[in-house]
N, C-alpha and C. Protein backbone atom coordinates (compact mmCIF):
# COMPACT_ATOMS: atom_id res chain seq x y z
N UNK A 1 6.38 -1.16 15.92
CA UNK A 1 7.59 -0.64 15.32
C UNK A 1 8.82 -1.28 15.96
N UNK A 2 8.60 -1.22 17.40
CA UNK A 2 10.05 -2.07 18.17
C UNK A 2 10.43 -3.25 17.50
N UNK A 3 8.92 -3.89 17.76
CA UNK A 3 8.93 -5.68 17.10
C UNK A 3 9.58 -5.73 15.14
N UNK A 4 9.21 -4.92 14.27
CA UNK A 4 9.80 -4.98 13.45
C UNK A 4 11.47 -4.67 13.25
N UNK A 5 11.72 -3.49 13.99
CA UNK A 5 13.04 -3.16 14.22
C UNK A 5 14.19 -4.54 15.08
N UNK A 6 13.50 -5.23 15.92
CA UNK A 6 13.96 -6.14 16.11
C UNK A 6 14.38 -7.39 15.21
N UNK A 7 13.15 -7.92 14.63
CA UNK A 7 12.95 -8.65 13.35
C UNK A 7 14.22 -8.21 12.41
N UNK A 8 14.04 -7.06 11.78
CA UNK A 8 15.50 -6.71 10.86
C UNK A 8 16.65 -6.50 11.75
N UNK A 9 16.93 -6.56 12.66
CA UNK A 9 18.30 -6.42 13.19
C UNK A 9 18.50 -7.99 13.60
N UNK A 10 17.61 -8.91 13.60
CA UNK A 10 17.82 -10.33 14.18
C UNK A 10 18.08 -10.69 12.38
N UNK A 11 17.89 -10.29 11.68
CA UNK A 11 18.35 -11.29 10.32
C UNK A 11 19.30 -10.52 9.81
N UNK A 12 19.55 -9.16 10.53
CA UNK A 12 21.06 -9.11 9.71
C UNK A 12 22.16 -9.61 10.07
N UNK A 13 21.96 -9.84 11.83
CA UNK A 13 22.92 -10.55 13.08
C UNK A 13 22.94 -12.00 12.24
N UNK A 14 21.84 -12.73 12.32
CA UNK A 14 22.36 -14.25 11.60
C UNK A 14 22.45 -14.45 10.18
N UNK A 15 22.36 -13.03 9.24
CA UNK A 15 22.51 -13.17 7.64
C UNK A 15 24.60 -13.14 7.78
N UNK A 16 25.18 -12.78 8.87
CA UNK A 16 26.31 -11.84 8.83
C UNK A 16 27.38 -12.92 9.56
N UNK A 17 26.90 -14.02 9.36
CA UNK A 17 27.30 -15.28 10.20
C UNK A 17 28.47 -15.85 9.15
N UNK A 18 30.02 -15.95 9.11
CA UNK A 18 30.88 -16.62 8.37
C UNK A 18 30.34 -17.39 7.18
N UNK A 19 30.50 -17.00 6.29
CA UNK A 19 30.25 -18.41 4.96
C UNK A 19 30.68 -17.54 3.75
N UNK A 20 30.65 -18.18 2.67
CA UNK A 20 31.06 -17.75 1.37
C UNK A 20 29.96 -16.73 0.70
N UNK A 21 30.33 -15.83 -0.30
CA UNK A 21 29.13 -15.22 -1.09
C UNK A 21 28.06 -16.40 -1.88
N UNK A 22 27.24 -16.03 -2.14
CA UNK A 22 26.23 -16.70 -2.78
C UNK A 22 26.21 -16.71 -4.20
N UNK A 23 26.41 -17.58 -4.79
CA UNK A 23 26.22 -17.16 -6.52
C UNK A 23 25.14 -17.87 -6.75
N UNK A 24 24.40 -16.79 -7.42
CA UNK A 24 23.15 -16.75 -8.20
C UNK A 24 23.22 -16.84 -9.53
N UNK A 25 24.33 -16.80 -10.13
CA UNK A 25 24.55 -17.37 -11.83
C UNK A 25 23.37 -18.06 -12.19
N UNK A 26 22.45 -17.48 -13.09
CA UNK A 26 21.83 -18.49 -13.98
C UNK A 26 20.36 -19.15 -13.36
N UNK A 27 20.19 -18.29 -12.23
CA UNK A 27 19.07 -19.05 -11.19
C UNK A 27 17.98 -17.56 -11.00
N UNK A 28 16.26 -18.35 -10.97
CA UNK A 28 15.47 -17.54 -11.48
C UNK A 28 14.73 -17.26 -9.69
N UNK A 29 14.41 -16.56 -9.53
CA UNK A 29 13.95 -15.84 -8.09
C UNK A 29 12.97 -15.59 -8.17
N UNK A 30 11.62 -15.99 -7.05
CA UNK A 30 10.65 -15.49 -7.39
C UNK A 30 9.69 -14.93 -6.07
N UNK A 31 9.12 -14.12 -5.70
CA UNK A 31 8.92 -13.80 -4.71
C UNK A 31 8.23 -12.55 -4.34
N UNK A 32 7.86 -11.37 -3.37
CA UNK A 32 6.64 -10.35 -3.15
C UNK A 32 7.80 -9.32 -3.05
N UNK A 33 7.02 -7.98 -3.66
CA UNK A 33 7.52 -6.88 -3.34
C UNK A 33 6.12 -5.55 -3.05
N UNK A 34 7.00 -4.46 -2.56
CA UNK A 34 6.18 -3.48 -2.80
C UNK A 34 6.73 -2.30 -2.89
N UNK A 35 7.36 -1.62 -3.86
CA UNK A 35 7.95 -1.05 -4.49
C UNK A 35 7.44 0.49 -5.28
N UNK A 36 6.02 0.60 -6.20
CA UNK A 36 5.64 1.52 -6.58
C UNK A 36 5.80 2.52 -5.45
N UNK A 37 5.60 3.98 -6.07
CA UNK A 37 6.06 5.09 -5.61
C UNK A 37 4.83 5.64 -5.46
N UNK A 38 4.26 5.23 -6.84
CA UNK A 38 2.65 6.17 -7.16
C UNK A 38 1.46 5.33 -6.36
N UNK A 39 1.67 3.70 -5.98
CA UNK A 39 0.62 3.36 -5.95
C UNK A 39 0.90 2.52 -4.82
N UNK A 40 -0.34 1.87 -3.62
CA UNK A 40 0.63 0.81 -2.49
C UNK A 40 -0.11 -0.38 -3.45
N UNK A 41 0.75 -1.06 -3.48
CA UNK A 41 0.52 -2.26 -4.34
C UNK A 41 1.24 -3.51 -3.71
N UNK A 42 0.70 -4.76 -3.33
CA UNK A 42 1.43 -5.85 -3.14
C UNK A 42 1.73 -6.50 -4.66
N UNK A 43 3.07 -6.54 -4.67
CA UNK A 43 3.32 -7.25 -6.31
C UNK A 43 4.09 -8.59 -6.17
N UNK A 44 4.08 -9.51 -7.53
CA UNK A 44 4.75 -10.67 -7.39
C UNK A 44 5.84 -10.41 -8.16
N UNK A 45 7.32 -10.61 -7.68
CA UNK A 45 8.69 -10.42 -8.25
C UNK A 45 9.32 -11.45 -9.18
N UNK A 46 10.25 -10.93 -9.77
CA UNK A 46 10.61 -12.41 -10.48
C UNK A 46 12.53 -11.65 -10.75
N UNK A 47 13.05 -12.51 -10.19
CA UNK A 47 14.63 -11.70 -10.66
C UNK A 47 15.12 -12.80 -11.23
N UNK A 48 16.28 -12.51 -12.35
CA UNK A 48 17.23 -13.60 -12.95
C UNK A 48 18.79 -12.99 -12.66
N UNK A 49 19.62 -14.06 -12.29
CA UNK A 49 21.09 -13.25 -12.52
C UNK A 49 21.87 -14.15 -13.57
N UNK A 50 21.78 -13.35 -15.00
CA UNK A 50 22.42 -13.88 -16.51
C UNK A 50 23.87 -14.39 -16.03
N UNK A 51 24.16 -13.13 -15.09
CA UNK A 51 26.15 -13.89 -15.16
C UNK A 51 26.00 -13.24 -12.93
N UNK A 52 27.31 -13.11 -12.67
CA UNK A 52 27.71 -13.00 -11.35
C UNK A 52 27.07 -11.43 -10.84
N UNK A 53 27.47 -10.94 -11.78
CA UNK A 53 27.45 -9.11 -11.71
C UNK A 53 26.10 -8.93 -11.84
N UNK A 54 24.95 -8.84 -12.37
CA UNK A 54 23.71 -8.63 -13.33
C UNK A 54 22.27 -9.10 -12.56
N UNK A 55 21.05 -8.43 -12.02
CA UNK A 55 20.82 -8.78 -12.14
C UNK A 55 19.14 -8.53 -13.03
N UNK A 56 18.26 -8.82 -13.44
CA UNK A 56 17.51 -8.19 -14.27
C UNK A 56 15.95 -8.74 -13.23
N UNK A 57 15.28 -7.42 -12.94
CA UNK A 57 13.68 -8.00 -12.37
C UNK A 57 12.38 -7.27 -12.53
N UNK A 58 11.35 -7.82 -12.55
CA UNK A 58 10.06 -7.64 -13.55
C UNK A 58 8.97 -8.06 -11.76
N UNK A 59 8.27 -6.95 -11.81
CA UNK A 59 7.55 -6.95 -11.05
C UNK A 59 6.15 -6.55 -11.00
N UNK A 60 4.94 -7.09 -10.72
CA UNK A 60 3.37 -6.97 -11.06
C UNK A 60 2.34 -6.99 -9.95
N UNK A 61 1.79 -5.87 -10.39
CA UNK A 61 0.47 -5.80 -9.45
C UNK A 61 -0.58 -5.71 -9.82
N UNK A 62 -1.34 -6.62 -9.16
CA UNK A 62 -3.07 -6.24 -9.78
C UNK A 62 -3.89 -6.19 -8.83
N UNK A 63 -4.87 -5.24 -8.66
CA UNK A 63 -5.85 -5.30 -7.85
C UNK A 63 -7.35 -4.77 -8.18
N UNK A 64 -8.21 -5.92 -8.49
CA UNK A 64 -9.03 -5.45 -9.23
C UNK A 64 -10.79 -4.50 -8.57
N UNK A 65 -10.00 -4.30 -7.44
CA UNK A 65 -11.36 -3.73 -6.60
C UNK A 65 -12.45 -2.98 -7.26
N UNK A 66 -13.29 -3.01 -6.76
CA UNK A 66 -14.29 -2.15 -7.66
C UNK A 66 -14.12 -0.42 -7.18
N UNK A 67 -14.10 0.46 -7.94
CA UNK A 67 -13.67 1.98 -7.78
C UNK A 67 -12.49 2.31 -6.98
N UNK A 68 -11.84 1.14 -7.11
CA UNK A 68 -10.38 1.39 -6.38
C UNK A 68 -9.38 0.44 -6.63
N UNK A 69 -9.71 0.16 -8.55
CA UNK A 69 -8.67 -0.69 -8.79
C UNK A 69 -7.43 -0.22 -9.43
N UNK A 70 -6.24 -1.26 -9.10
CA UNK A 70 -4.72 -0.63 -9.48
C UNK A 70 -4.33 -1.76 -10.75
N UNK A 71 -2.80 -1.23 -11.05
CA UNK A 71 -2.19 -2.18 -12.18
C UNK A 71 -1.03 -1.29 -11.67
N UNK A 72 0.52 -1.87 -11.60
CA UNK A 72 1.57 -1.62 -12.12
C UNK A 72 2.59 -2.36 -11.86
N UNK A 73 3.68 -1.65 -13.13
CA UNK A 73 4.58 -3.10 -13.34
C UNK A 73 6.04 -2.26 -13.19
N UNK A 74 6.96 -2.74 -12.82
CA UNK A 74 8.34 -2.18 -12.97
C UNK A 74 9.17 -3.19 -13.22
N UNK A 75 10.55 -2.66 -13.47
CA UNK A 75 11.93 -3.05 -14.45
C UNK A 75 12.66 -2.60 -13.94
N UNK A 76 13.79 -3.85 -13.34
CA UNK A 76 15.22 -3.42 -12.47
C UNK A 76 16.10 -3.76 -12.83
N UNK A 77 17.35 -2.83 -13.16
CA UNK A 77 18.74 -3.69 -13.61
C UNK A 77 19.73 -3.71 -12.62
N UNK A 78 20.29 -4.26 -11.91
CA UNK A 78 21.03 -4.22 -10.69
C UNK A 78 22.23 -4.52 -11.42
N UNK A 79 23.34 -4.12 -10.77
CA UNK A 79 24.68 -4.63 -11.08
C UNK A 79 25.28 -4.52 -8.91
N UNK A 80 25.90 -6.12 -8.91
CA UNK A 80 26.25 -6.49 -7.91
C UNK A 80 28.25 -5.47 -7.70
N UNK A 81 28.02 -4.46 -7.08
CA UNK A 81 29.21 -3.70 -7.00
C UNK A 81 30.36 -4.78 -5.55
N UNK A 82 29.80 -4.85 -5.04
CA UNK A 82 30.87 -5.63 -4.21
C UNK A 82 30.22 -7.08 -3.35
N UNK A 83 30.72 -7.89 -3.11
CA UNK A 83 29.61 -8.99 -1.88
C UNK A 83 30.81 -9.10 -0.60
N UNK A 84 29.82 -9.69 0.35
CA UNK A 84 30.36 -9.60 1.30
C UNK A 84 29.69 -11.27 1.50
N UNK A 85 30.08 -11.38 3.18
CA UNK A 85 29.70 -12.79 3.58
C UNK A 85 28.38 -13.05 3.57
N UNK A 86 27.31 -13.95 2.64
CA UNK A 86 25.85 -13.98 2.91
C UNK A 86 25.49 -12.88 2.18
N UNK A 87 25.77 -11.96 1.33
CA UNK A 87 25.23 -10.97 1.19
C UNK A 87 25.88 -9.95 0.04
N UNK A 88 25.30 -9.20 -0.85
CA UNK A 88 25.58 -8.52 -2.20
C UNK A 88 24.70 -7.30 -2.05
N UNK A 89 25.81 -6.35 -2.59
CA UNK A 89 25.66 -5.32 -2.25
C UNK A 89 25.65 -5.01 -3.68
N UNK A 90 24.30 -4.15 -4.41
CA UNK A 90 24.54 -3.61 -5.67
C UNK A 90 23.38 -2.11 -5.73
N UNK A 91 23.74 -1.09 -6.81
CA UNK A 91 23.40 -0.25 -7.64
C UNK A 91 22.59 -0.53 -8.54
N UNK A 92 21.97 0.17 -8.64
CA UNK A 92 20.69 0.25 -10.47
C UNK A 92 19.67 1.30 -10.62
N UNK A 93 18.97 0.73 -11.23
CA UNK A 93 17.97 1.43 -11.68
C UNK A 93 16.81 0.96 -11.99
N UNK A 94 15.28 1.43 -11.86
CA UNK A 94 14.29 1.12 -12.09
C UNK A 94 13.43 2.12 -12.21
N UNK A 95 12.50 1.23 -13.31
CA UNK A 95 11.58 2.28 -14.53
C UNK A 95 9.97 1.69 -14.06
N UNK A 96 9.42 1.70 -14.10
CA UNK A 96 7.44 1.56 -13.36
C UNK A 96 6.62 2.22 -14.21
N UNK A 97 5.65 1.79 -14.63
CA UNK A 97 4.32 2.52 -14.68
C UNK A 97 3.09 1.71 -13.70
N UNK A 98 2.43 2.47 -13.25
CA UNK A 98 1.35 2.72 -12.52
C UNK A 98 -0.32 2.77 -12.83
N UNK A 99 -1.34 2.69 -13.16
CA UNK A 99 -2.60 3.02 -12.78
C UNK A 99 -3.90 2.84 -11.90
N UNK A 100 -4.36 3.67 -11.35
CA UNK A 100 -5.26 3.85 -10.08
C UNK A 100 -6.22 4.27 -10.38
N UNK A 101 -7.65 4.01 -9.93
CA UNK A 101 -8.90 4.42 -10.11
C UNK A 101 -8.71 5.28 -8.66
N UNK A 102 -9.53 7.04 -9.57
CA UNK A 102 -9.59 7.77 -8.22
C UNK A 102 -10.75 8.43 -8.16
N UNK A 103 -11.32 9.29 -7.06
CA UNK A 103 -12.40 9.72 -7.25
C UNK A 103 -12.64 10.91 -7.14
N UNK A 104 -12.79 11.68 -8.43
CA UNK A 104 -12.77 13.21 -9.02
C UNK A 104 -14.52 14.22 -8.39
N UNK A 105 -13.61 14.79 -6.73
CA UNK A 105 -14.62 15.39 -6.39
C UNK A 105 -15.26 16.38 -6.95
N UNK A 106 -14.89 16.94 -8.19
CA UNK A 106 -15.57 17.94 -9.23
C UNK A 106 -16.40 17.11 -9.90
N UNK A 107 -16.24 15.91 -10.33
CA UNK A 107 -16.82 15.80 -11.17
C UNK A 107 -18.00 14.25 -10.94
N UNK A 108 -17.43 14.45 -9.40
CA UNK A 108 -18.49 13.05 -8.44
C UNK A 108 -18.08 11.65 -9.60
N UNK A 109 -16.87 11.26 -10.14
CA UNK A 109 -17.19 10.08 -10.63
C UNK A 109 -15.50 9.62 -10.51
N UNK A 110 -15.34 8.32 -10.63
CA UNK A 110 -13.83 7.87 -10.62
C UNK A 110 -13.23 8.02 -12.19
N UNK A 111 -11.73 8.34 -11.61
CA UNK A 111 -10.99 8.47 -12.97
C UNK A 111 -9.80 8.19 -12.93
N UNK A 112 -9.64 7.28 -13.93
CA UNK A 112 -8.12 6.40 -13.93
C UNK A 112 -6.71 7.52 -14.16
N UNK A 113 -5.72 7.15 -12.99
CA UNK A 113 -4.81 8.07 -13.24
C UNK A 113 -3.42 7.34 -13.48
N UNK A 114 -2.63 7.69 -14.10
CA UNK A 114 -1.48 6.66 -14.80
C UNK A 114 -0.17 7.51 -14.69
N UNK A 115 0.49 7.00 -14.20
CA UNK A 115 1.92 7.21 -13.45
C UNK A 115 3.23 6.66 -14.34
N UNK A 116 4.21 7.50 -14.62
CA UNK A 116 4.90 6.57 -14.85
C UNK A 116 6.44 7.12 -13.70
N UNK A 117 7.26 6.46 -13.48
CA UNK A 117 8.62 6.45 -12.66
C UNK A 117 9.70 5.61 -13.19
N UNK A 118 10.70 6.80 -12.37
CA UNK A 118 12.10 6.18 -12.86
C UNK A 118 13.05 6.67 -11.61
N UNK A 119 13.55 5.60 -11.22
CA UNK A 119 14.48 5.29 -9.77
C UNK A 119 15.82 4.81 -10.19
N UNK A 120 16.88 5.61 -9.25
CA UNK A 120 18.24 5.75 -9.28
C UNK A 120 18.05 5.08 -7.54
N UNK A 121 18.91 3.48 -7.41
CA UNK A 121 18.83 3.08 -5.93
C UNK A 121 20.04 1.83 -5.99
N UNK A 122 20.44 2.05 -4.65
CA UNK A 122 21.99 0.98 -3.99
C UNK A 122 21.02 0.39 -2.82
N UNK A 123 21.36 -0.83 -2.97
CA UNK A 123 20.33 -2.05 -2.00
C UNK A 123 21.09 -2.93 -1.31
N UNK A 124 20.83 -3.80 -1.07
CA UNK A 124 21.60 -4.78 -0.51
C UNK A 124 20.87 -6.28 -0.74
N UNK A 125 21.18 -7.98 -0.85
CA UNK A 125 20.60 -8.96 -0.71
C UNK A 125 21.00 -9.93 -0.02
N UNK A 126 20.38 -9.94 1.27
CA UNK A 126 21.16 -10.89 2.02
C UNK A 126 20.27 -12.38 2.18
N UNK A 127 21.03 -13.13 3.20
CA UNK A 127 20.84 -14.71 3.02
C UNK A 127 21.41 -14.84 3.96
N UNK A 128 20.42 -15.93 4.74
CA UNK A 128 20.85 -16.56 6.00
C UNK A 128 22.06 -17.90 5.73
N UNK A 129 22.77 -18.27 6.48
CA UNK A 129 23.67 -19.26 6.62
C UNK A 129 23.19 -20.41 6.43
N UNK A 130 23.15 -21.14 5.65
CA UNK A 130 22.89 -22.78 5.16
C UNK A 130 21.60 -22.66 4.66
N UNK A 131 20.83 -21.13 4.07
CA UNK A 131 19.81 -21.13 3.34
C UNK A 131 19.69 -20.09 2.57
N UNK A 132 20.86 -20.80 1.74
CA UNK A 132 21.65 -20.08 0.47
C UNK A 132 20.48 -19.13 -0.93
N UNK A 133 19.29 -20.19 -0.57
CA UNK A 133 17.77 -19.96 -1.61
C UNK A 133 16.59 -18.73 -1.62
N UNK A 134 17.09 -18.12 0.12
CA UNK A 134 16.16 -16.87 -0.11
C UNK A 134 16.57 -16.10 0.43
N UNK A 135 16.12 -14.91 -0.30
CA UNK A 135 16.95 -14.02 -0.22
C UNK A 135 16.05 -12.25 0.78
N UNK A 136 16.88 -11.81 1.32
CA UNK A 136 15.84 -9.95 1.72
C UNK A 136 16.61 -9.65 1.31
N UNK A 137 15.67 -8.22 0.63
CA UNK A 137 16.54 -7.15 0.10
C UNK A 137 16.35 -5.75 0.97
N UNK A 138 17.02 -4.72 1.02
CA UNK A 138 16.76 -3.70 1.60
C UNK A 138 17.46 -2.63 0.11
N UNK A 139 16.76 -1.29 0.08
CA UNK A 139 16.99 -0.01 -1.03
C UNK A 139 16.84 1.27 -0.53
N UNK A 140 17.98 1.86 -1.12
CA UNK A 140 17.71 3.44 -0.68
C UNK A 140 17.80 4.29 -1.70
N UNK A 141 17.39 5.30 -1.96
CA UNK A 141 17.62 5.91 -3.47
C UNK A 141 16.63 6.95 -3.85
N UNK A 142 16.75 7.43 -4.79
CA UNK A 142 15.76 8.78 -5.13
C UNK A 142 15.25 8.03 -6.40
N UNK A 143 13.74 8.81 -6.59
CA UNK A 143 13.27 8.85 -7.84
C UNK A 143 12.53 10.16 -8.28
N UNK A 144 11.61 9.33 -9.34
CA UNK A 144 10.78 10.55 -9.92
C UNK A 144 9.45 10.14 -10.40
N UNK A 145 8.26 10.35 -10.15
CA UNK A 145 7.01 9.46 -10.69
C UNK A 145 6.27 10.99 -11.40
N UNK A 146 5.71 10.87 -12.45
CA UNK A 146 5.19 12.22 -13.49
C UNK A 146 4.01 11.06 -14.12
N UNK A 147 3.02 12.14 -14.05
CA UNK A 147 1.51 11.55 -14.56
C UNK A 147 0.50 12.44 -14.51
N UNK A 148 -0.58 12.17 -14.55
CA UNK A 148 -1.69 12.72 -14.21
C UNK A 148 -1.68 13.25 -12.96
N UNK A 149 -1.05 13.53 -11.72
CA UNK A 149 -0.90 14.69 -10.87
C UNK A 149 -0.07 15.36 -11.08
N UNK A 150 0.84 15.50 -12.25
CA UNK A 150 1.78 16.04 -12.42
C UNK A 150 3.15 15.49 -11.99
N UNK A 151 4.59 16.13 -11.59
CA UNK A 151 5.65 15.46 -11.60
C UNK A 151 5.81 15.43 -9.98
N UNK A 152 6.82 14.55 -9.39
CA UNK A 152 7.35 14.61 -7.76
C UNK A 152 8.67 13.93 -8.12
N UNK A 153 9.68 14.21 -7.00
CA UNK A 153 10.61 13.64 -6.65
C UNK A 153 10.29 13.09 -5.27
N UNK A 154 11.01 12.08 -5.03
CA UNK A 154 10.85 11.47 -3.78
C UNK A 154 12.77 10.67 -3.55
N UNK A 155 12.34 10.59 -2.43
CA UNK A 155 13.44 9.51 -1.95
C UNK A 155 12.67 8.29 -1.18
N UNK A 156 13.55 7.42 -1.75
CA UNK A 156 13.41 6.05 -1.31
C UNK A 156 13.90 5.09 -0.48
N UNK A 157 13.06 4.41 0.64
CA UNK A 157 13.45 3.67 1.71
C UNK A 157 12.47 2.68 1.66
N UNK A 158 13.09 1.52 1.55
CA UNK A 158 12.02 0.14 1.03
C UNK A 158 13.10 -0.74 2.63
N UNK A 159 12.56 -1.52 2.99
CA UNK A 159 12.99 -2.24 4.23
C UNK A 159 12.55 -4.10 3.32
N UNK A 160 13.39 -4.94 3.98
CA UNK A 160 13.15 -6.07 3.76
C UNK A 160 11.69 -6.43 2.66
N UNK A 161 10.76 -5.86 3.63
CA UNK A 161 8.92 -6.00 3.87
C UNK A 161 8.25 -5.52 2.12
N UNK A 162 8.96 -4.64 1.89
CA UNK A 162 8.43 -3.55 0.76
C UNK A 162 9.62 -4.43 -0.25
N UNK A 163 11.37 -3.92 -0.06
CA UNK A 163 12.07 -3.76 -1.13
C UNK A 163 12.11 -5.34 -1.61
N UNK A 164 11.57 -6.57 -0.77
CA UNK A 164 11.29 -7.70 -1.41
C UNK A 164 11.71 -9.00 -1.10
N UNK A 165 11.45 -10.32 -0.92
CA UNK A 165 11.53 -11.67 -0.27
C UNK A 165 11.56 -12.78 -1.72
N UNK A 166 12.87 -13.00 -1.65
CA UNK A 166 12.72 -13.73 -3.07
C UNK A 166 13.59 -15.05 -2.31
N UNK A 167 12.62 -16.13 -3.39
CA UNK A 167 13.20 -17.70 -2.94
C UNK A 167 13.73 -18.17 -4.42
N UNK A 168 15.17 -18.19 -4.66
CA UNK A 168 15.85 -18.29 -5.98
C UNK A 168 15.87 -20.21 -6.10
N UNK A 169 15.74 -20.29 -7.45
CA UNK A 169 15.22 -22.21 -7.63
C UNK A 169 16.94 -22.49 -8.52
């Protein structure tokens, strides 16, 4: 835990280093997240930013284990509210569905359970100095995932590791 806490405080110290904001206009990002609420999933990211403000991202998981396989996908609309040096600070929202093979001790056999969520979250995307191309994100925010266990609220804390590592082309 030290060693990670170190790790994120050493890239926000050299993300926070003098230089201009980053514009991402028009440039496609692609990179790992882990994000679901309902399910732990390693997923592959993909973000676009249409104009300065915007940005739109599509995210996928598959894991096809045997009696313990997953699927889910989510949808993010960010809008960039202010930037700073190296770094953009934005608001949004994101929508997910989920499914998990589980194993129904009544009934001794696995049974697919399907999730769906919807997240209200303010993040951040920063970038080191003279490597304008990739990007960490960090998110905080509440949601809501309703399915087959029924409904939850949660709050949300995604760190670099989880909220996502994107290398924009």
């Amino acid at each position: 835990m030290r060693i990670m806490g170190l790790l994120v405080s050493s890239l926000i110290i050299l993300a926070s280093q003098k230089a201009g904001a980053v514009d991402l206009t028009n440039r496609l990002g692609l990179g790992l997240s882990q994000q679901m609420g309902a399910v732990d999933l390693p997923m592959i990211t993909a973000h676009y930013y249409p104009n300065p403000r915007f940005a739109l991202s599509m995210a996928l998981g598959i894991d096809t284990k045997k009696d313990d396989s997953k699927f889910g996908v989510l949808g993010k609309l960010r809008r960039v509210v202010f930037t700073e040096n190296q770094m953009n600070f934005y608001m949004g929202g994101s929508a997910g569905y989920s499914t998990h093979e589980e194993f129904n001790t009544t009934t001794s056999r696995f049974e697919d359970k399907n999730n769906f969520e919807i997240n209200a979250i303010i993040g951040g995307e920063f970038f080191f100095t003279g490597l304008d191309s990739l990007a960490f994100m960090f998110e905080t925010g509440i949601g809501v995932i309703t399915g087959d266990g029924g409904s939850r609220f949660r709050t949300i804390a995604n760190h670099p590791f989880s909220a996502g590592i994107v290398f924009y082309f």
